[in-house]
Protein backbone atom coordinates (compact mmCIF):
# COMPACT_ATOMS: atom_id res chain seq x y z
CA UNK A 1 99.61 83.93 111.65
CA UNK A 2 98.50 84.10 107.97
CA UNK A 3 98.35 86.35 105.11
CA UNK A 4 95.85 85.19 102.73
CA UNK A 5 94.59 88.14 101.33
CA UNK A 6 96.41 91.21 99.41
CA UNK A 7 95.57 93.90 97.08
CA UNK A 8 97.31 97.05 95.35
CA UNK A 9 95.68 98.84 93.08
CA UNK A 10 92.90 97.12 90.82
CA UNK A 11 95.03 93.36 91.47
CA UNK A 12 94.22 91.28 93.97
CA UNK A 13 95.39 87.55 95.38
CA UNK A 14 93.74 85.70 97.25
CA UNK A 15 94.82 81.84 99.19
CA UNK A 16 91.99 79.22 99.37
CA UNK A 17 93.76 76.78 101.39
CA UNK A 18 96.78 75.39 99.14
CA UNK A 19 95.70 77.09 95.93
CA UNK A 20 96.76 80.69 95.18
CA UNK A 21 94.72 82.72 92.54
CA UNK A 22 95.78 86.33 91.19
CA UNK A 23 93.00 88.27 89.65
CA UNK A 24 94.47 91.55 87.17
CA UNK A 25 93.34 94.26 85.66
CA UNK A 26 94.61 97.01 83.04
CA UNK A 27 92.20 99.17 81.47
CA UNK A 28 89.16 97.16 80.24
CA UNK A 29 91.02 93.69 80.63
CA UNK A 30 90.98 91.52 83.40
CA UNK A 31 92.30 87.83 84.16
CA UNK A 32 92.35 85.00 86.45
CA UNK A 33 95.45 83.21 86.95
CA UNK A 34 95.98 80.05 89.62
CA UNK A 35 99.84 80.69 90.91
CA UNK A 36 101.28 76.44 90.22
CA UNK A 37 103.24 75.64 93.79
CA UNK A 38 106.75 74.61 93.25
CA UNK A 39 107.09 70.96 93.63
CA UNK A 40 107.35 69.40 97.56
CA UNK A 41 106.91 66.10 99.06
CA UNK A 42 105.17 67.53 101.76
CA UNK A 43 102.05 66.95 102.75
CA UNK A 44 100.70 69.01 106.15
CA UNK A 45 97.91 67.14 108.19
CA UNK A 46 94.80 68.61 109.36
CA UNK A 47 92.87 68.05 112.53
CA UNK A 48 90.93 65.27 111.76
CA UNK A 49 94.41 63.16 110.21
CA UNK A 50 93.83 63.95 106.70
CA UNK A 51 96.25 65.31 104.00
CA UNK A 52 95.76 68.90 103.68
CA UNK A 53 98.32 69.67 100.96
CA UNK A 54 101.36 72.27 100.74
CA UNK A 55 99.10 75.00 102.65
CA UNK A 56 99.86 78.86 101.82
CA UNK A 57 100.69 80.71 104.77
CA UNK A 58 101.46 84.29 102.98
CA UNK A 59 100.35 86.36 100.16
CA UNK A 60 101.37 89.47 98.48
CA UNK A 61 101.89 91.44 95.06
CA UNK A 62 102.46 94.62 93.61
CA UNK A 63 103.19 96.53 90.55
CA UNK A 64 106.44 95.48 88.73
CA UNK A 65 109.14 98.64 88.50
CA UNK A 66 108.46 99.18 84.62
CA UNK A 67 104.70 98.82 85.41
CA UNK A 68 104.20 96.13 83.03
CA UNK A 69 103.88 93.33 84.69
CA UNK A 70 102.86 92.24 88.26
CA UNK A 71 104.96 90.19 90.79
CA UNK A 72 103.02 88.01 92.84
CA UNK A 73 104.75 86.03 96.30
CA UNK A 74 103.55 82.96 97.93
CA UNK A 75 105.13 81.32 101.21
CA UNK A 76 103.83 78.04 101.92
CA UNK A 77 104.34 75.39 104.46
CA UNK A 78 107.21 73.56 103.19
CA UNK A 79 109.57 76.68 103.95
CA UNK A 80 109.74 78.45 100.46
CA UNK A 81 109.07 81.22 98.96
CA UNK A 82 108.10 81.48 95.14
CA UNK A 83 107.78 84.63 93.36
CA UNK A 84 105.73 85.04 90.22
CA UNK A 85 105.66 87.75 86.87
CA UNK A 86 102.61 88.46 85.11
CA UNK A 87 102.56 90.40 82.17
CA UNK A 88 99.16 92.59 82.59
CA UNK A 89 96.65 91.59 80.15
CA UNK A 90 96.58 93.40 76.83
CA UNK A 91 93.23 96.37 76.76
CA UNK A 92 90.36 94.22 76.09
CA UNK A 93 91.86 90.91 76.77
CA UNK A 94 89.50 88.80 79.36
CA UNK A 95 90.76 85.48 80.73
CA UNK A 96 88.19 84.22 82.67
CA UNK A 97 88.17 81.21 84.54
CA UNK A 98 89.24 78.18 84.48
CA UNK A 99 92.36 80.03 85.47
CA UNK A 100 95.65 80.25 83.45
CA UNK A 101 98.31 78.22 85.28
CA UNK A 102 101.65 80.02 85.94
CA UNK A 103 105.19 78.70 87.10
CA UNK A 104 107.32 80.72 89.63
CA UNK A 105 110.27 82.74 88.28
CA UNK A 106 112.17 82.33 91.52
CA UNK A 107 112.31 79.87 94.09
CA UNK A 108 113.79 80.60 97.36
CA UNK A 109 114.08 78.16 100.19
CA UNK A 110 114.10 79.22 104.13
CA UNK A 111 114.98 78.01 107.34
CA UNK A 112 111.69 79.15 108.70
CA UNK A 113 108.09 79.69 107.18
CA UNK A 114 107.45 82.92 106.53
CA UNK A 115 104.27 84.40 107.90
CA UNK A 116 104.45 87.86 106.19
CA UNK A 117 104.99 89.14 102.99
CA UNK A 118 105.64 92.53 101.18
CA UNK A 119 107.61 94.14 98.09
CA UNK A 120 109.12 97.62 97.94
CA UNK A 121 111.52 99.20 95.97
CA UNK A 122 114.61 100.33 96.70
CA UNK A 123 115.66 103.60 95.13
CA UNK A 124 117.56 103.17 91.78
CA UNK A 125 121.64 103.60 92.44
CA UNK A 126 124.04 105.63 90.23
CA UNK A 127 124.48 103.74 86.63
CA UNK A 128 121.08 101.71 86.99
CA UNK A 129 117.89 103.05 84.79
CA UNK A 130 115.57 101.12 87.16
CA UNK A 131 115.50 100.79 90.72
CA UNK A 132 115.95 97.09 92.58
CA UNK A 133 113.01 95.56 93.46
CA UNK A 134 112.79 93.49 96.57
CA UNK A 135 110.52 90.90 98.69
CA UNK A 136 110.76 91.23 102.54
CA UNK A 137 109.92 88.06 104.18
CA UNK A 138 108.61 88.10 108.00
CA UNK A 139 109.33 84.48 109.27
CA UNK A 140 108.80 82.64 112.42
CA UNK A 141 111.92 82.89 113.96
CA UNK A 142 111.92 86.74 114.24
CA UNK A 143 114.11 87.69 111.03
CA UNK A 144 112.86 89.80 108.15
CA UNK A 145 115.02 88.78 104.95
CA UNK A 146 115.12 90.08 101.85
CA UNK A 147 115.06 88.31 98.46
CA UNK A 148 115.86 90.49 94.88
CA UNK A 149 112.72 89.74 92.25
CA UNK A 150 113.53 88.35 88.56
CA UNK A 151 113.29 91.14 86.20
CA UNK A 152 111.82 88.69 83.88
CA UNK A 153 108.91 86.01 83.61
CA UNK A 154 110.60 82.66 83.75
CA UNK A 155 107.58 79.82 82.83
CA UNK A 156 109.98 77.23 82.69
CA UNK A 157 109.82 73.54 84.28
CA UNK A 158 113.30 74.46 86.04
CA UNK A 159 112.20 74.66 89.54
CA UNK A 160 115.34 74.17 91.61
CA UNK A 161 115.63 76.44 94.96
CA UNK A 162 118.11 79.41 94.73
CA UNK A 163 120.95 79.41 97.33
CA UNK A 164 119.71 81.83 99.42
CA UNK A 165 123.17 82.57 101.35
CA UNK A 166 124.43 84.08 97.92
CA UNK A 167 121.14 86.20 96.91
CA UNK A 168 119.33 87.01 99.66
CA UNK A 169 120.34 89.61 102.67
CA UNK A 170 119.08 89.86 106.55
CA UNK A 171 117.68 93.31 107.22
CA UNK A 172 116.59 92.60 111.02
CA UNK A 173 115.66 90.20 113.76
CA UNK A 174 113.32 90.26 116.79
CA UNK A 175 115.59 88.35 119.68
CA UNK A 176 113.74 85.33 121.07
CA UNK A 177 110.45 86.30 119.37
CA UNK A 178 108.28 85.48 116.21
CA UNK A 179 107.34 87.98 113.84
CA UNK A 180 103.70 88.51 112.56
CA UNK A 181 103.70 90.97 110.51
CA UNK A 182 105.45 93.59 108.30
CA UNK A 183 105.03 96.95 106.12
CA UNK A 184 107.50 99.10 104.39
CA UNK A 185 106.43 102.54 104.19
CA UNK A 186 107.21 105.88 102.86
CA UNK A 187 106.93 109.08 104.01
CA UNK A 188 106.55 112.44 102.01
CA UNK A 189 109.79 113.21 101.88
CA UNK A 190 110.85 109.74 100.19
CA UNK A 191 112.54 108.37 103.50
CA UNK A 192 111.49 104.73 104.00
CA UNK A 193 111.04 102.77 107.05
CA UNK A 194 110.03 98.93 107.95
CA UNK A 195 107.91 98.18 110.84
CA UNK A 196 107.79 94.69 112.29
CA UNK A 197 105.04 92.90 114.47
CA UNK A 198 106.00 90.17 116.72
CA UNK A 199 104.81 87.95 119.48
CA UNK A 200 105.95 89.85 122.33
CA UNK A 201 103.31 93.12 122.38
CA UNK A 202 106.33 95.66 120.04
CA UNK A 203 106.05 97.01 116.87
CA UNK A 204 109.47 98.02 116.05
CA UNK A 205 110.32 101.09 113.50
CA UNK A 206 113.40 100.58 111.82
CA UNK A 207 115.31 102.64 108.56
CA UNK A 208 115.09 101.32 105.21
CA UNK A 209 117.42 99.98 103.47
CA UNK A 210 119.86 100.76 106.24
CA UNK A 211 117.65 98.48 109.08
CA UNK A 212 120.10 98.19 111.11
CA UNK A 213 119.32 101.80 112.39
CA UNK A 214 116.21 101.19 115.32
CA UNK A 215 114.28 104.39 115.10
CA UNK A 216 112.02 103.04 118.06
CA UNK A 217 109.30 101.17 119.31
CA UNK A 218 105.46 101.59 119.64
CA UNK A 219 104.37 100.36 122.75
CA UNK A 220 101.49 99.44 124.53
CA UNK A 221 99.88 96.08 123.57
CA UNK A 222 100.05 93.22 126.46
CA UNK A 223 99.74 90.66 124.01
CA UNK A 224 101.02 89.18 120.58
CA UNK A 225 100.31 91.97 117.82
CA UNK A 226 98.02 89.69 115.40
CA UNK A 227 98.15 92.07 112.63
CA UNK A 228 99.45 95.13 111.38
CA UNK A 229 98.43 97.66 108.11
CA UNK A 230 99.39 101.58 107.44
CA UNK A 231 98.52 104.04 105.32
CA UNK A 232 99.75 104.71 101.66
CA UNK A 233 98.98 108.26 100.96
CA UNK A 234 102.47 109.77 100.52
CA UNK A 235 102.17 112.28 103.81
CA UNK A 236 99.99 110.06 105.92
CA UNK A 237 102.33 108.51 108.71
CA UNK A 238 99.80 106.30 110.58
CA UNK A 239 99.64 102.88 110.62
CA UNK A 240 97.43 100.61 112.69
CA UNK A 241 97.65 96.93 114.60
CA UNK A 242 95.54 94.80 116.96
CA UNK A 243 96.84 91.77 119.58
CA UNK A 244 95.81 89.59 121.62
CA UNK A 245 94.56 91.35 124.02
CA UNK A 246 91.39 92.29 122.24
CA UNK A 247 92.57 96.39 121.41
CA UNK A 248 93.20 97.99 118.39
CA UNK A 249 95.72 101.00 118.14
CA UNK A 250 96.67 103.95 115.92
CA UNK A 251 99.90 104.94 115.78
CA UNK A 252 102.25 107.96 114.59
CA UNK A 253 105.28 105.95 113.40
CA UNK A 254 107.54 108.62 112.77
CA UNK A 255 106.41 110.30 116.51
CA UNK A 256 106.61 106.72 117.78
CA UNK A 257 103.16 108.23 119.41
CA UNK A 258 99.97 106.30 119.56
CA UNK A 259 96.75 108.69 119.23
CA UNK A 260 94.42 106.41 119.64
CA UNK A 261 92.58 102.91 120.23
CA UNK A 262 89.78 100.92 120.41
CA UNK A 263 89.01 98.79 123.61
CA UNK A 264 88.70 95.14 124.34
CA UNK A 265 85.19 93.64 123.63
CA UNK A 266 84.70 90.45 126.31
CA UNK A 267 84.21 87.47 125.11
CA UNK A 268 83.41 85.19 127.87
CA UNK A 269 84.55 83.68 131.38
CA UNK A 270 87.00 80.74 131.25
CA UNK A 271 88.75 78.53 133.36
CA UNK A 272 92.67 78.47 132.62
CA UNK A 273 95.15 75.87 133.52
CA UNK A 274 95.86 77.39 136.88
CA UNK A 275 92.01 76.81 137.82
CA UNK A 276 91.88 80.57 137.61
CA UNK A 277 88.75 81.48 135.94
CA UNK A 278 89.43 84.96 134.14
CA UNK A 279 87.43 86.80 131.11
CA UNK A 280 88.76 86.42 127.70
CA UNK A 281 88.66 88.74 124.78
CA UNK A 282 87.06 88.39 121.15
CA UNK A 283 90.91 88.83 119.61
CA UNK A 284 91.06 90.61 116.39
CA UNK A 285 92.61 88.86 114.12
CA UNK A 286 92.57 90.95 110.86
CA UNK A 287 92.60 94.99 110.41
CA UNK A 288 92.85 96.82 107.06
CA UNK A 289 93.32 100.82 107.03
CA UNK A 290 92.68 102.91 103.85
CA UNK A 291 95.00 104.74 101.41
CA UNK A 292 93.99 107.94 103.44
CA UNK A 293 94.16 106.43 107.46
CA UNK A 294 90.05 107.51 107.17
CA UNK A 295 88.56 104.22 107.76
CA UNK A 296 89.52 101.16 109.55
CA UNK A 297 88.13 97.50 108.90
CA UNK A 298 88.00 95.01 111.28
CA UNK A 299 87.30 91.04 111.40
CA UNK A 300 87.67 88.79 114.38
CA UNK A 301 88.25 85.48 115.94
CA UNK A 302 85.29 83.22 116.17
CA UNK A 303 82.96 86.54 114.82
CA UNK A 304 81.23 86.40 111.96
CA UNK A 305 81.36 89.97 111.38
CA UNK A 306 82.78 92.71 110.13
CA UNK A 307 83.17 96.64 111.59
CA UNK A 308 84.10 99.58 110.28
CA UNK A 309 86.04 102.63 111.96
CA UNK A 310 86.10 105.90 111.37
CA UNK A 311 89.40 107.76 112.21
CA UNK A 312 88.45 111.41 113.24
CA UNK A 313 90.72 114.52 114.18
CA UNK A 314 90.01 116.61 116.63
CA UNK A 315 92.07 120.04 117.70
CA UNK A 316 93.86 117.69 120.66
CA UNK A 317 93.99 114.47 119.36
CA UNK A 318 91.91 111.43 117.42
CA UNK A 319 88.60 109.62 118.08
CA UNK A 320 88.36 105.71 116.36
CA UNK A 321 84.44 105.90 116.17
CA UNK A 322 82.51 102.52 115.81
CA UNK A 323 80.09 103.61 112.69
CA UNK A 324 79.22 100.32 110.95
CA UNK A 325 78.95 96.13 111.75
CA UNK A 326 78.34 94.12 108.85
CA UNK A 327 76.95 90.55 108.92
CA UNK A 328 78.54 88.24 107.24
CA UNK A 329 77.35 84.78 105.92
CA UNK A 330 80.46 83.04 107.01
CA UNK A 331 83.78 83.18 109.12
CA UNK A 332 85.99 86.14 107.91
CA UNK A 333 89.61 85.58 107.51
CA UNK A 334 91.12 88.33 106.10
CA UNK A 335 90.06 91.70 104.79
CA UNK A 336 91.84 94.45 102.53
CA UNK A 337 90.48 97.71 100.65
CA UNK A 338 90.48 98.21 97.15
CA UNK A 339 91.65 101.29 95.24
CA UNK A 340 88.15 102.17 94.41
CA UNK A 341 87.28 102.34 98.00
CA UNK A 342 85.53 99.36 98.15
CA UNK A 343 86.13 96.22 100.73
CA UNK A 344 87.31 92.62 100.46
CA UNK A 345 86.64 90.21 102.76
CA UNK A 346 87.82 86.56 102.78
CA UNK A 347 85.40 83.99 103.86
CA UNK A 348 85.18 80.17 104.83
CA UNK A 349 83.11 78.17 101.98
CA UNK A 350 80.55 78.31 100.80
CA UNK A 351 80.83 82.11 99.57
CA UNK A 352 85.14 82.41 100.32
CA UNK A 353 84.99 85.98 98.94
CA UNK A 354 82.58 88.68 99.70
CA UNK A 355 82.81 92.40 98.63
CA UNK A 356 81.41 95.66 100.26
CA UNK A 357 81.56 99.13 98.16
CA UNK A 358 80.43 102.70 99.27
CA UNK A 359 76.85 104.08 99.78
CA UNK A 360 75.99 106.14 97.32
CA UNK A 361 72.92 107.88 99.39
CA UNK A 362 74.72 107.63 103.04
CA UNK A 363 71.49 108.80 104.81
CA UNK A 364 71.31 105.92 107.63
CA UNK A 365 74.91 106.13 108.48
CA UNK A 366 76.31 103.23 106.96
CA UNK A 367 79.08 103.91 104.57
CA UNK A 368 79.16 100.22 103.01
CA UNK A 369 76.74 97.78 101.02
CA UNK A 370 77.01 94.26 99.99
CA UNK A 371 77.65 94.02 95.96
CA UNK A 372 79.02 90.59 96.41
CA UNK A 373 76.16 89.47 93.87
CA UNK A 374 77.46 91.84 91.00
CA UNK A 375 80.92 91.32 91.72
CA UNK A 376 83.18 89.25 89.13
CA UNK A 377 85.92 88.40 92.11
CA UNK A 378 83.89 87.08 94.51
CA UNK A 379 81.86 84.84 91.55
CA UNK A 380 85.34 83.61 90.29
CA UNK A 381 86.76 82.90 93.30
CA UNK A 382 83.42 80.54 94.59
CA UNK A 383 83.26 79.23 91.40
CA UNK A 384 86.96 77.92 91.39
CA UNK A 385 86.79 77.22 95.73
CA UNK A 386 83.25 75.09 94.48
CA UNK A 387 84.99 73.33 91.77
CA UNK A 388 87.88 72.17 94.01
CA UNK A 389 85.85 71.26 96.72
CA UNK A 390 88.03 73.60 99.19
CA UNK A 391 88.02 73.41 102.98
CA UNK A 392 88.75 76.81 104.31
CA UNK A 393 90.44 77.14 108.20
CA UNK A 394 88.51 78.64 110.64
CA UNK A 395 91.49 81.07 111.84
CA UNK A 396 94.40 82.43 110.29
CA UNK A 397 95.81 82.37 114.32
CA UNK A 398 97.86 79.56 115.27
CA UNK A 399 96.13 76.64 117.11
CA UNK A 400 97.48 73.12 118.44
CA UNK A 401 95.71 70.01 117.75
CA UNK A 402 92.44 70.83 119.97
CA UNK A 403 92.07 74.10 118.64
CA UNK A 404 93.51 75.97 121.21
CA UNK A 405 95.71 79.23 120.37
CA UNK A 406 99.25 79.21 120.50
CA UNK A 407 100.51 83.18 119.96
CA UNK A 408 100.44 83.50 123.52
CA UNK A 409 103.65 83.10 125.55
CA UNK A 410 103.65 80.43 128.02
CA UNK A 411 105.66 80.48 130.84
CA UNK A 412 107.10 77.30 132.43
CA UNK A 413 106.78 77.16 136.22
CA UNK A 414 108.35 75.89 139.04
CA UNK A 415 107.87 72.49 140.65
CA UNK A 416 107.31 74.08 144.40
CA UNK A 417 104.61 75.96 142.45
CA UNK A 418 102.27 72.83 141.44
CA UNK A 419 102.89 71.69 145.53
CA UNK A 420 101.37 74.98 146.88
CA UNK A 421 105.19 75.56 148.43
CA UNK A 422 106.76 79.00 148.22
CA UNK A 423 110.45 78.86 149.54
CA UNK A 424 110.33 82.53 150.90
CA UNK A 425 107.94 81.52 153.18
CA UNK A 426 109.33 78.99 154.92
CA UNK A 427 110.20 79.32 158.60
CA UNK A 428 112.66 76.66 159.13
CA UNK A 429 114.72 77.72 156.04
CA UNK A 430 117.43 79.67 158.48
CA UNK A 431 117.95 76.42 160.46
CA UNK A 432 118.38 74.33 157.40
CA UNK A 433 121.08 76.75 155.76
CA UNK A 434 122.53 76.87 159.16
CA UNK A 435 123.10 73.06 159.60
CA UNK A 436 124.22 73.22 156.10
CA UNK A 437 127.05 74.83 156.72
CA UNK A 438 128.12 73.26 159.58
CA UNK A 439 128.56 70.03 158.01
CA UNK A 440 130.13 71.55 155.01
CA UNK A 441 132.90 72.99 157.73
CA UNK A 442 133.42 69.71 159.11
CA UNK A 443 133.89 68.02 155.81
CA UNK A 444 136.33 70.86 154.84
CA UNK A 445 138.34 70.17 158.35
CA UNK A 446 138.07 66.53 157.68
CA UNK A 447 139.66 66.94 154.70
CA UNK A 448 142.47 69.17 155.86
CA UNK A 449 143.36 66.39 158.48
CA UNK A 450 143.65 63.96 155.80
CA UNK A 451 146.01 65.54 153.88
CA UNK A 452 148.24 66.63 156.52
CA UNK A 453 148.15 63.28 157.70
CA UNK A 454 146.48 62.66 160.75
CA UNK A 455 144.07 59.83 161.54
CA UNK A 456 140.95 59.11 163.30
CA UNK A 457 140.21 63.29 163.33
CA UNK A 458 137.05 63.67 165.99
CA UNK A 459 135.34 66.29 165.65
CA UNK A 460 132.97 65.85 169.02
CA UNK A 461 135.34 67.28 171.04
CA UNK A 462 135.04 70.96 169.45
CA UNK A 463 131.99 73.06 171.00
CA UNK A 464 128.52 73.10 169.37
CA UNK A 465 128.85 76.58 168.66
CA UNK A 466 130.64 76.44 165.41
C-alpha cells in the first residue's frame, strides 16, 4: 500500500514517483516546494530492470502547533522517515515553480517501511505552553510508532539518522499482520482514538495516547482493508474503509457499529492456481470522506474512474447512494478533498493531478465538475512531472514481478493435497496404525530382553493376537 496523496486545509503534498512536492497557502500567498530525500545508496528496480530511484511510499502534513509553519512527512523505500518545517509564505508572497528545495529537519530510520502516515497532537502537559506534536508511522510489520516533530526548521546539510530507540515510542502492533492504514481522530468531547487497517479484514479502535487500551474492532471485511479515511468535523464519529473484497463500509467507531456499505462490483472470471475458476472483484483501492461524513470518493484498481457517494440518514439507519462517476483521462491513484469542498485526484502521466470542485447550478444531479484547466495545482504539478520526465505506477497495491497482487494471504498447503489424497478418507488407515503398533511392542519387548540379558528372544512363539 501507498500514500501518495494528502491534504489539510488549503496545503497539499503530493508523490510523483521519488519526488515529493508540497504546495502552501496563507492568505493570498502560495508556494511550491520539492521536499530533497535524505541521502541513500539505494536504488529500487522496476519491472522492466531499470533504476527507479528511492521511491516514496507515504505522504502526509499538517498545520504546525503555533500555526506558523507546516510539517510535512515522507517514508520512502530505503526504511526512513524524514520530516520537514515550512514556514508559510508571507501574505502576497508567490513562489512558483521551479520549486524551492528543502532539507528534512529530522531523520528517522526504521526497521520496516512505513506505508502510512499521520500527525496529531497530543494535549499540552502541566508546565508546557504548547502541546507535543507527533508523527504516527503505520509500517509493514504491523506496528504503529511514534516519532516527536522538531519544533524548528533545520535546513542544514547534517543528515545523519536519529537513534530511534531513544526518541521514538511503540503505541501498538497488529500480531502476524501488516498494517495499511491509520487515522487519529477526535471526538467532541476531546477524547482521541487511533484506528489501524491491516491485512487481515480488522480495523482496530484503540485509546490515544494510552494505545495500549483496545476499545474494539470493526468487523466485517473478508479481505485486506486497502484503505481507510474518517471524518474531521469535531462530533462526526464515522470513518470509512474498503478491501479486497471489492466493498466499501461506514462505520460508527465509537459504537464499533457499521451502518452501512457499498457492494462488490465484478470484475471478471479467472482461473486461480487451484484450476478453480472464480469471479474477481474491481478492488478499491483509494476512498476519501469529507470534513462532514456527507460525501464519499472513490477510485479503483485497473478503473479509470472516479465515483462519488452520498451518505444519507434515514430514521433507522444510512443509505451510501451512488450519485456521480467521473471519467478520468488516466489511472487514478489516490484521491483527497480539499477544505473548499473541492476534489483531488492523483493521476498517471500525462495529466498526474486532476481537480473536481462543486456545481454551482446542480440541476442534472451531478455535484462535481472538472476545473483541472483553471487550476494552479494540477498545472504545477504536470509542469514539474513533464519536466522530469516521471513514470507514474499503475497501483498504489502491492504487486510481484508479473504484476500480480500480493495483499492477499496465501496459504501454504499440504503435499497429500497436490496428489488428490485426503488421509481421512482412507480405508486401510486402521490396519496400518494397527500393524504399527505391533511392531513398536515387539521392539519395546526386544529391548527389555536385552537388557535383562537374555539372548536369541523369539517372538513367533507368542499368539498373533497381540
Amino acid at each position: 500500500m501507498k500514500q501518495l496523496l494528502n491534504l489539510s486545509g488549503n496545503n497539499l503534498i503530493t508523490a510523483l514517483h521519488d519526488r515529493t512536492y508540497a504546495l502552501i497557502s496563507g492568505g493570498n500567498a502560495s508556494g511550491i516546494y520539492e521536499l530533497c530525500p535524505p541521502q541513500t545508496k539505494i536504488n529500487q528496480q522496476n519491472q522492466n530492470g531499470q533504476e527507479s530511484g528511492n521511491v516514496v511510499q507515504a505522504v502526509t502534513l499538517a498545520s504546525s502547533a503555533g500555526e506558523c509553519n507546516v510539517i510535512c512527512a515522507v517514508s520512502r523505500f530505503d526504511k526512513r522517515v524524514a520530516i520537514y518545517i515550512i514556514p508559510i509564505p508571507a501574505d502576497g508572497a508567490v513562489n512558483d515553480a521551479p520549486a524551492k528545495k528543502v532539507q528534512p529537519s529530522a531523520i528517522y530510520a526504521t526497521t520496516r517501511r512505513a506505508c502510512s502516515l499521520d500527525f496529531t497532537t497530543i494535549p499540552a502537559a502541566a508546565g508546557k505552553e504548547l502541546p507535543l506534536q507527533v508523527l504516527v508511522a503505520a509500517d509493514l510489520a504491523g506496528d504503529a510508532t511514534a516519532f516527536p516533530v522538531p519544533e524548528t526548521s533545520v535546513n542544514s546539510s547534517n543528515q545523519n539518522d536519529l537513534d530511534i530507540s531513544k526518541v521514538s515510542r511503540l503505541l501498538l502492533g497488529h500480531t502476524a499482520s501488516m498494517l495499511t492504514g491509520v487515522k487519529v481522530v477526535t471526538d467532541a468531547n476531546g477524547v482521541m482514538r487511533i484506528l489501524t487497517s491491516d491485512r487481515d479484514e480488522k480495523i482496530r479502535v484503540s485509546s490515544f495516547p494510552c494505545t495500549y487500551a483496545v476499545e474494539g474492532y470493526l468487523l466485517g471485511h473478508e479481505a485486506f482493508v486497502s484503505c481507510l479515511d474518517a471524518a474531521t468535523d469535531p462530533g462526526c464519529t464515522k470513518c470509512v474503509t474498503a478491501s479486497g473484497d471489492g466493498t466499501i463500509r461506514l462505520w460508527d467507531y465509537i459504537q464499533c457499529k457499521e451502518l452501512a456499505s457499498v457492494s462488490a462490483i465484478p470484475n471478471k472470471e479467472e482461473e486461480n492456481k487451484e484450476g478453480e475458476n472464480k469471479t474477481s472483484v474491481v478492488i478499491p483501492m483509494g476512498v476519501a470522506m469529507n470534513a462532514d461524513a456527507s460525501l464519499l470518493a472513490v477510485i479503483r484498481h485497473e478503473a479509470v474512474q472516479l465515483e462519488i457517494y452520498r451518505v444519507s440518514e434515514r430514521s433507522d439507519g444510512v443509505d451510501i447512494i451512488l450519485i456521480q462517476t467521473i471519467d478520468c483521462e488516466c489511472q487514478p491513484l489516490a484521491v483527497d478533498f480539499h477544505a473548499d469542498g473541492s476534489l483531488f485526484v492523483l493521476t498517471k502521466e500525462p495529466t498526474f493531478c486532476l481537480q473536481f470542485g462543486r456545481t454551482k447550478n446542480n440541476n442534472d444531479g451531478a455535484p462535481f465538475e472538472s476545473i483541472t484547466e483553471q487550476s494552479a495545482v494540477c498545472a504545477s504539478l504536470k509542469e514539474l512531472g513533464k519536466s522530469h520526465q516521471i513514470c507514474m505506477p499503475t497501483t498504489v497495491l502491492g504487486q510481484d514481478d508479473s504484476g500480480m497482487l500480493v495483499m492477499g494471504k496465501t496459504k501454504q498447503k499440504p503435499a497429500w493435497h497436490e496428489q488428490g489424497h485426503e488421509p481421512w478418507n482412507d480405508v486401510n488407515r486402521v490396519e496400518r496404525d494397527k500393524n504399527r503398533q505391533k511392531r513398536r511392542r515387539k521392539r519395546l519387548k526386544q529391548q527389555d530382553h536385552e537388557a535383562a540379558g537374555t539372548e536369541n528372544y523369539d517372538d513367533s512363539t507368542k499368539s498373533d493376537e497381540e
